[in-house]
PDB file of N, CA and C in Angstrom:
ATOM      1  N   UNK A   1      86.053  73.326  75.662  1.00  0.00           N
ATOM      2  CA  UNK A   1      85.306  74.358  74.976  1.00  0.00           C
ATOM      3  C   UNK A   1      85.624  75.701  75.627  1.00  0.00           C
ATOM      4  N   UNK A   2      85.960  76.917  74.996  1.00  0.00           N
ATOM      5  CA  UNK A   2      86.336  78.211  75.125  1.00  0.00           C
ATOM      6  C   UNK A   2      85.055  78.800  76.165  1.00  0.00           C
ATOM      7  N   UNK A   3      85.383  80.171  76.699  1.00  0.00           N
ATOM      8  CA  UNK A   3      84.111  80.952  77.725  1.00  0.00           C
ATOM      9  C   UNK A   3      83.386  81.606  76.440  1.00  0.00           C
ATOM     10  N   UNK A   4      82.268  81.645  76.756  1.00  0.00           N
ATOM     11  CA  UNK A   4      81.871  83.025  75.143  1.00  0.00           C
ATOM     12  C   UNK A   4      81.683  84.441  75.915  1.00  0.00           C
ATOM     13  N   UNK A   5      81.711  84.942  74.605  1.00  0.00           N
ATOM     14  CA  UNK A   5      81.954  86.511  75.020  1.00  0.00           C
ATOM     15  C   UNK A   5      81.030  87.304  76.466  1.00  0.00           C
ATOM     16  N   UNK A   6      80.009  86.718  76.262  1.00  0.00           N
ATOM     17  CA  UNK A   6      79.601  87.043  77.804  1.00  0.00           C
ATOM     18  C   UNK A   6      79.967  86.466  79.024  1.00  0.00           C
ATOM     19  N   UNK A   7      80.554  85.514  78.815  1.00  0.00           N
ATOM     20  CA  UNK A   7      81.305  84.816  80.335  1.00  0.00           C
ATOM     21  C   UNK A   7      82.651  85.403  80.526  1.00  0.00           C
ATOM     22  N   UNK A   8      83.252  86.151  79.103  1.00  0.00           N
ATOM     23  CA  UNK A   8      84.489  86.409  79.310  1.00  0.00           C
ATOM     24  C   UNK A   8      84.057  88.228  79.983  1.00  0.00           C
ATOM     25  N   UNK A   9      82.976  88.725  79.661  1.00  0.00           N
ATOM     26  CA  UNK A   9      82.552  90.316  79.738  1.00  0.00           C
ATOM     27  C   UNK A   9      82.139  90.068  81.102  1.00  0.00           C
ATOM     28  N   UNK A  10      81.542  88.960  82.168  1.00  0.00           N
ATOM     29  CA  UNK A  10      80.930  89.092  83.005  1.00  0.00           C
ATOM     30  C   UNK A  10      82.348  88.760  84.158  1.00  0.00           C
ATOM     31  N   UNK A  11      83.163  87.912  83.616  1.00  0.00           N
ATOM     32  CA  UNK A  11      84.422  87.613  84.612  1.00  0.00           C
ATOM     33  C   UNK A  11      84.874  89.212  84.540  1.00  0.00           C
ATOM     34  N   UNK A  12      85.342  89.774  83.282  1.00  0.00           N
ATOM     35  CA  UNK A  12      86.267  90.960  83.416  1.00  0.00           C
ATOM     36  C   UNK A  12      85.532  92.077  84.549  1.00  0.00           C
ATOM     37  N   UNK A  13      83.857  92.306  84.363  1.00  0.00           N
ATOM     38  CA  UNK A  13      83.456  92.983  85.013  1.00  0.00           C
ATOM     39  C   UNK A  13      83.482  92.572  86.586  1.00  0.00           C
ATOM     40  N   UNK A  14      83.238  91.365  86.938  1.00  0.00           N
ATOM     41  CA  UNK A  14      83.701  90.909  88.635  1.00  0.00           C
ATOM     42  C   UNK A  14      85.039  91.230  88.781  1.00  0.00           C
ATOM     43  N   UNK A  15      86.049  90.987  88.275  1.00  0.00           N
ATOM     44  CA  UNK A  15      87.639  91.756  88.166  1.00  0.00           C
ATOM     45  C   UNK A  15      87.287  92.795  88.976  1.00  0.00           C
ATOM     46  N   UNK A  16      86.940  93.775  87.975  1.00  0.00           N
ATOM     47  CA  UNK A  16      87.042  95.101  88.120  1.00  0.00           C
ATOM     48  C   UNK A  16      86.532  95.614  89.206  1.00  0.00           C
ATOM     49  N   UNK A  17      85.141  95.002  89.934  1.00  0.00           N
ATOM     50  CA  UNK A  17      84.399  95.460  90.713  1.00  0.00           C
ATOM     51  C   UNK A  17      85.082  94.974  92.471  1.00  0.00           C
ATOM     52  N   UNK A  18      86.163  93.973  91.936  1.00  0.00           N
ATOM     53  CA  UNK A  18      86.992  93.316  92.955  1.00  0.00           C
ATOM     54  C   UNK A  18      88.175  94.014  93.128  1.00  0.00           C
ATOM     55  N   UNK A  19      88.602  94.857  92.329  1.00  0.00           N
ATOM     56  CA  UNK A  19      89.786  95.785  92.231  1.00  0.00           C
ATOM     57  C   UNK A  19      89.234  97.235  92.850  1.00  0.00           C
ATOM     58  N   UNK A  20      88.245  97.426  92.729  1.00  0.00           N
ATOM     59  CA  UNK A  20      87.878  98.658  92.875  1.00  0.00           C
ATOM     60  C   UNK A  20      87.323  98.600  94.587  1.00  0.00           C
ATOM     61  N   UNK A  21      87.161  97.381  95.111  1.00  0.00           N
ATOM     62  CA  UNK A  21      86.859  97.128  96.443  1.00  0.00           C
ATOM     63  C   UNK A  21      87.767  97.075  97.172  1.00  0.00           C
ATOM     64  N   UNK A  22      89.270  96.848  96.938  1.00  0.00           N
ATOM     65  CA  UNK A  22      90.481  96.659  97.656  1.00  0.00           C
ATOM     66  C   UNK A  22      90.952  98.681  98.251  1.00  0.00           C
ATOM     67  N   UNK A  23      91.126  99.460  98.152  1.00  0.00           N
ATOM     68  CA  UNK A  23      91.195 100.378  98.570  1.00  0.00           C
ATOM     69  C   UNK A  23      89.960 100.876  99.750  1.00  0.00           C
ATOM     70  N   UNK A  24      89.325 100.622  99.104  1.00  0.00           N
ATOM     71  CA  UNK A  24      87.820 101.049 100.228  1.00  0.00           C
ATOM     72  C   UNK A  24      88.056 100.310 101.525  1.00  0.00           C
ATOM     73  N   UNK A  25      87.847  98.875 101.601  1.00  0.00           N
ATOM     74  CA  UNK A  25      88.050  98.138 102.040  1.00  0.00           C
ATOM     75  C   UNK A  25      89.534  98.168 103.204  1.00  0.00           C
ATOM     76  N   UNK A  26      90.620  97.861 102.541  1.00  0.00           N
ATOM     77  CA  UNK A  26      91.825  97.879 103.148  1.00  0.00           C
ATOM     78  C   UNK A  26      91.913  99.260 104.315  1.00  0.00           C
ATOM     79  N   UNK A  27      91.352 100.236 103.440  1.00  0.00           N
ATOM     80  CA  UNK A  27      91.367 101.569 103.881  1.00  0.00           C
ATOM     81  C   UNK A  27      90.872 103.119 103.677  1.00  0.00           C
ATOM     82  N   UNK A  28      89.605 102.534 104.160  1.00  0.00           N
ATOM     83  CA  UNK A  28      88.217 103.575 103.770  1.00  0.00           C
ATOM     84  C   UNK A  28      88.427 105.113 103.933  1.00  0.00           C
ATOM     85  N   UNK A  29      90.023 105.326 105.330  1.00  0.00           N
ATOM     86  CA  UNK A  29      90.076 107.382 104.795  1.00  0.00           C
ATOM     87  C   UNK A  29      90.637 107.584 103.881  1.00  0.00           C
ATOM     88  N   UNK A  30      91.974 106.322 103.332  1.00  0.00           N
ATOM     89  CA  UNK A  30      92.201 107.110 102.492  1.00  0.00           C
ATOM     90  C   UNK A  30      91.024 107.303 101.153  1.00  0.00           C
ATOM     91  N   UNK A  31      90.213 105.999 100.835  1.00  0.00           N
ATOM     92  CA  UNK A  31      89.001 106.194 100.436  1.00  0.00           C
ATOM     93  C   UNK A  31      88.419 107.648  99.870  1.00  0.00           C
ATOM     94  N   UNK A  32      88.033 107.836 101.473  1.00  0.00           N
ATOM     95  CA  UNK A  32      87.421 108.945 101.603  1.00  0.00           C
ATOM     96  C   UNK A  32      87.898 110.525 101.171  1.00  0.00           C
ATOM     97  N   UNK A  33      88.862 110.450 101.210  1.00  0.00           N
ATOM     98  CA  UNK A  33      90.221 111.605 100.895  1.00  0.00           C
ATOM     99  C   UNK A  33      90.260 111.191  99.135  1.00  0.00           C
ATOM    100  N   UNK A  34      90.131 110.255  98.572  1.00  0.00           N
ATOM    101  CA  UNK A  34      90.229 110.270  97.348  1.00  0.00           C
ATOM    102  C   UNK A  34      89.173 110.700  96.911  1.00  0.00           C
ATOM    103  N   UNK A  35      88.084 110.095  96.840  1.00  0.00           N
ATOM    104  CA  UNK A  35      86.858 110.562  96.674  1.00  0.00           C
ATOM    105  C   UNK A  35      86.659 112.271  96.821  1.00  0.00           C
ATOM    106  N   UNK A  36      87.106 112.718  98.147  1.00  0.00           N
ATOM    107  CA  UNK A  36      86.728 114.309  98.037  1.00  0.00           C
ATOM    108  C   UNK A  36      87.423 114.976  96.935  1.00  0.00           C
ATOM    109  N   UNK A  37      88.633 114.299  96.978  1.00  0.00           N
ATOM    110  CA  UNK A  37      89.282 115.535  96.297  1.00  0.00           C
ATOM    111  C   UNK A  37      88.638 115.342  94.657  1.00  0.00           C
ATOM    112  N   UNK A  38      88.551 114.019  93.958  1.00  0.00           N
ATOM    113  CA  UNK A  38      88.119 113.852  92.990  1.00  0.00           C
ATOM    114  C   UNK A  38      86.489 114.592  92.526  1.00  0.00           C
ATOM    115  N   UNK A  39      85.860 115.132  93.775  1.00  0.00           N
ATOM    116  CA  UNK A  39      84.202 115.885  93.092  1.00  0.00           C
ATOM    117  C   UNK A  39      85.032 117.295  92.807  1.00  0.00           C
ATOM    118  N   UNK A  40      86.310 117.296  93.096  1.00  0.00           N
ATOM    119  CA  UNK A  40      86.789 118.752  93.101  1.00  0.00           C
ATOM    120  C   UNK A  40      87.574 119.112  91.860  1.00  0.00           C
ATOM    121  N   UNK A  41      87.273 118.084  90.885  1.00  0.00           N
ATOM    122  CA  UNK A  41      88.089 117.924  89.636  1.00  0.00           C
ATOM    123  C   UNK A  41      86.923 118.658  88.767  1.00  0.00           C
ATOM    124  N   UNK A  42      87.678 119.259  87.583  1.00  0.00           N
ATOM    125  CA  UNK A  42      86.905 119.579  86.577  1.00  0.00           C
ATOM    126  C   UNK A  42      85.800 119.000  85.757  1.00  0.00           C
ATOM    127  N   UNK A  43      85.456 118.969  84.866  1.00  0.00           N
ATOM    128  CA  UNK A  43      84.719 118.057  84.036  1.00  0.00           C
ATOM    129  C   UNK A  43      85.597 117.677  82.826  1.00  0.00           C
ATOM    130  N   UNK A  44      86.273 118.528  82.493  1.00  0.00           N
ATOM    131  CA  UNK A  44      87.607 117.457  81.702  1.00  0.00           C
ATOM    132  C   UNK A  44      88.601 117.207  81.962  1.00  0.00           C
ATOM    133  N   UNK A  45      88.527 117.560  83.310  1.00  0.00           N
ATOM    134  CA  UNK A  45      89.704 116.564  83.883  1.00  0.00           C
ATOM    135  C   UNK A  45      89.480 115.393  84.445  1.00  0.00           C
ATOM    136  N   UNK A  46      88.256 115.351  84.322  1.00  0.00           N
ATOM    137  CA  UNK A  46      87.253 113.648  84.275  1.00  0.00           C
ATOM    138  C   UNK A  46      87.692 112.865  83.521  1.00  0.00           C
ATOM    139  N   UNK A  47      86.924 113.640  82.512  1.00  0.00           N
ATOM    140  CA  UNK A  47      86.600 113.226  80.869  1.00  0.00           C
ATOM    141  C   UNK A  47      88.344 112.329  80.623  1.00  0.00           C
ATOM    142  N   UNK A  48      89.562 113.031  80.637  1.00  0.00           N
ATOM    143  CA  UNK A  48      90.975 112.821  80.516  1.00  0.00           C
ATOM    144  C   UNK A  48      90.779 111.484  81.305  1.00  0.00           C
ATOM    145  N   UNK A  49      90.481 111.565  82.346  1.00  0.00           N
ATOM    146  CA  UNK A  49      90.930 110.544  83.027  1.00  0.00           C
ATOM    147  C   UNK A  49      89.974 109.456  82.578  1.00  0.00           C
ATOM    148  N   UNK A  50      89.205 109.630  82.372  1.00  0.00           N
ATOM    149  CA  UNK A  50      88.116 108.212  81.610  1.00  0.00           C
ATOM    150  C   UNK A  50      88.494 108.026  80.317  1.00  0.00           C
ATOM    151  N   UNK A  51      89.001 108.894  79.618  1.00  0.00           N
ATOM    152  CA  UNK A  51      89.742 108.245  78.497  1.00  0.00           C
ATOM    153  C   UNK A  51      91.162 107.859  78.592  1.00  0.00           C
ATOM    154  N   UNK A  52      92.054 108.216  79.592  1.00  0.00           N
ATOM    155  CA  UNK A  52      93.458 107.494  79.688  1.00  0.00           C
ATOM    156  C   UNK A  52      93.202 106.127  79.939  1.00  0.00           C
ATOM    157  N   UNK A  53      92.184 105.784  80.867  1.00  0.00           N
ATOM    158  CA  UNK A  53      91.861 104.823  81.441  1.00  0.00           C
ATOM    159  C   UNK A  53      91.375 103.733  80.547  1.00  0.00           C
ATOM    160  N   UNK A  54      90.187 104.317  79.554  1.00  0.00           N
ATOM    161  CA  UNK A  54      90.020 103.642  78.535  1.00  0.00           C
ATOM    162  C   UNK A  54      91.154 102.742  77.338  1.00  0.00           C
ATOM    163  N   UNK A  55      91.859 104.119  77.266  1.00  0.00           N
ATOM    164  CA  UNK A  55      93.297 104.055  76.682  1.00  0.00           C
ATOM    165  C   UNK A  55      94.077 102.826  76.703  1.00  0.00           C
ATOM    166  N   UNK A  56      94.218 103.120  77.956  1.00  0.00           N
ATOM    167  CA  UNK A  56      95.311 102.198  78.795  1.00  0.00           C
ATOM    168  C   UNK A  56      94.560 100.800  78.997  1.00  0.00           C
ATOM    169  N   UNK A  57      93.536 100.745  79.649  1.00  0.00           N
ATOM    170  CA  UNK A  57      92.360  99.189  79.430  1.00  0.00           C
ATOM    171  C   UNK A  57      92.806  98.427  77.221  1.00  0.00           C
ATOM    172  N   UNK A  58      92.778  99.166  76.489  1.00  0.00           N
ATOM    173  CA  UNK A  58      92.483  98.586  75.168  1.00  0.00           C
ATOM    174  C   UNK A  58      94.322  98.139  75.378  1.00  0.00           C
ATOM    175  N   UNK A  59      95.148  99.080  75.196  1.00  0.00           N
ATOM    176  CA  UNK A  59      96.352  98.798  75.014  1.00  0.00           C
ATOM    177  C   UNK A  59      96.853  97.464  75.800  1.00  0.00           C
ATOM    178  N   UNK A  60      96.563  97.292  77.023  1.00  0.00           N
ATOM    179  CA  UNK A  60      96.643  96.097  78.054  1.00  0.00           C
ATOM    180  C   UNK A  60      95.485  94.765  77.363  1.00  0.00           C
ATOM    181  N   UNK A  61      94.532  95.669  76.683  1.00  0.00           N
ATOM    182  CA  UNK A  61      93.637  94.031  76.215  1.00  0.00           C
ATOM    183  C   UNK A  61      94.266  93.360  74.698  1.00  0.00           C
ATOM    184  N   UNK A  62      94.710  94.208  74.028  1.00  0.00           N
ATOM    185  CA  UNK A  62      95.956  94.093  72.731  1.00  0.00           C
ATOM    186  C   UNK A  62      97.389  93.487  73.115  1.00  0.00           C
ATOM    187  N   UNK A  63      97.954  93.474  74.217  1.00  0.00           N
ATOM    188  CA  UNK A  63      99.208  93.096  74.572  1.00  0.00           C
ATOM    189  C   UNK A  63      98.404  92.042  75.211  1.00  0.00           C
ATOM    190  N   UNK A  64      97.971  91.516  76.229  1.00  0.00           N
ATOM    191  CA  UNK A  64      98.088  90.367  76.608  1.00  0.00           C
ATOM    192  C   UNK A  64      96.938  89.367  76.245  1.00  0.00           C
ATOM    193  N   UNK A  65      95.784  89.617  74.992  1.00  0.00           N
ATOM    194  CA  UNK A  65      94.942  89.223  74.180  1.00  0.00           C
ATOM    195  C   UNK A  65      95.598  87.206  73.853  1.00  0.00           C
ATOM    196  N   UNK A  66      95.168  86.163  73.928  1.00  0.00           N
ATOM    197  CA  UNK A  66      95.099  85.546  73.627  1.00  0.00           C
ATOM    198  C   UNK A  66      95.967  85.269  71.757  1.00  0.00           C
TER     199      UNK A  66
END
């Protein structure tokens, strides 16, 4: 029997939260150095980057989609 859509939404979100721990982790200045410079970004140069990101997340869930 297949995962249903919330087992498949709750794995992708542990993914992510496991990807996003490997930099911190491995190496918290550079971390820290990312982080500063990023409060020093615009507000649409946010915005850009949360939608490339978005972007790029759908295009990757369309190519390797079941």
């Amino acid at each position: 029997m297949g995962a249903s859509a919330w087992d498949l939404l709750l794995a992708a979100c542990a993914l992510m939260l496991v990807l996003e721990g490997l930099l911190p982790f491995f190496s918290p200045g550079a971390w820290r150095r990312l982080f500063a410079q990023a409060t020093k970004l615009s507000d649409g140069q946010i915005r850009f980057l949360g939608l490339s990101s978005m972007l790029l997340g759908i295009v990757l869930l369309l190519l390797f989609r079941d």
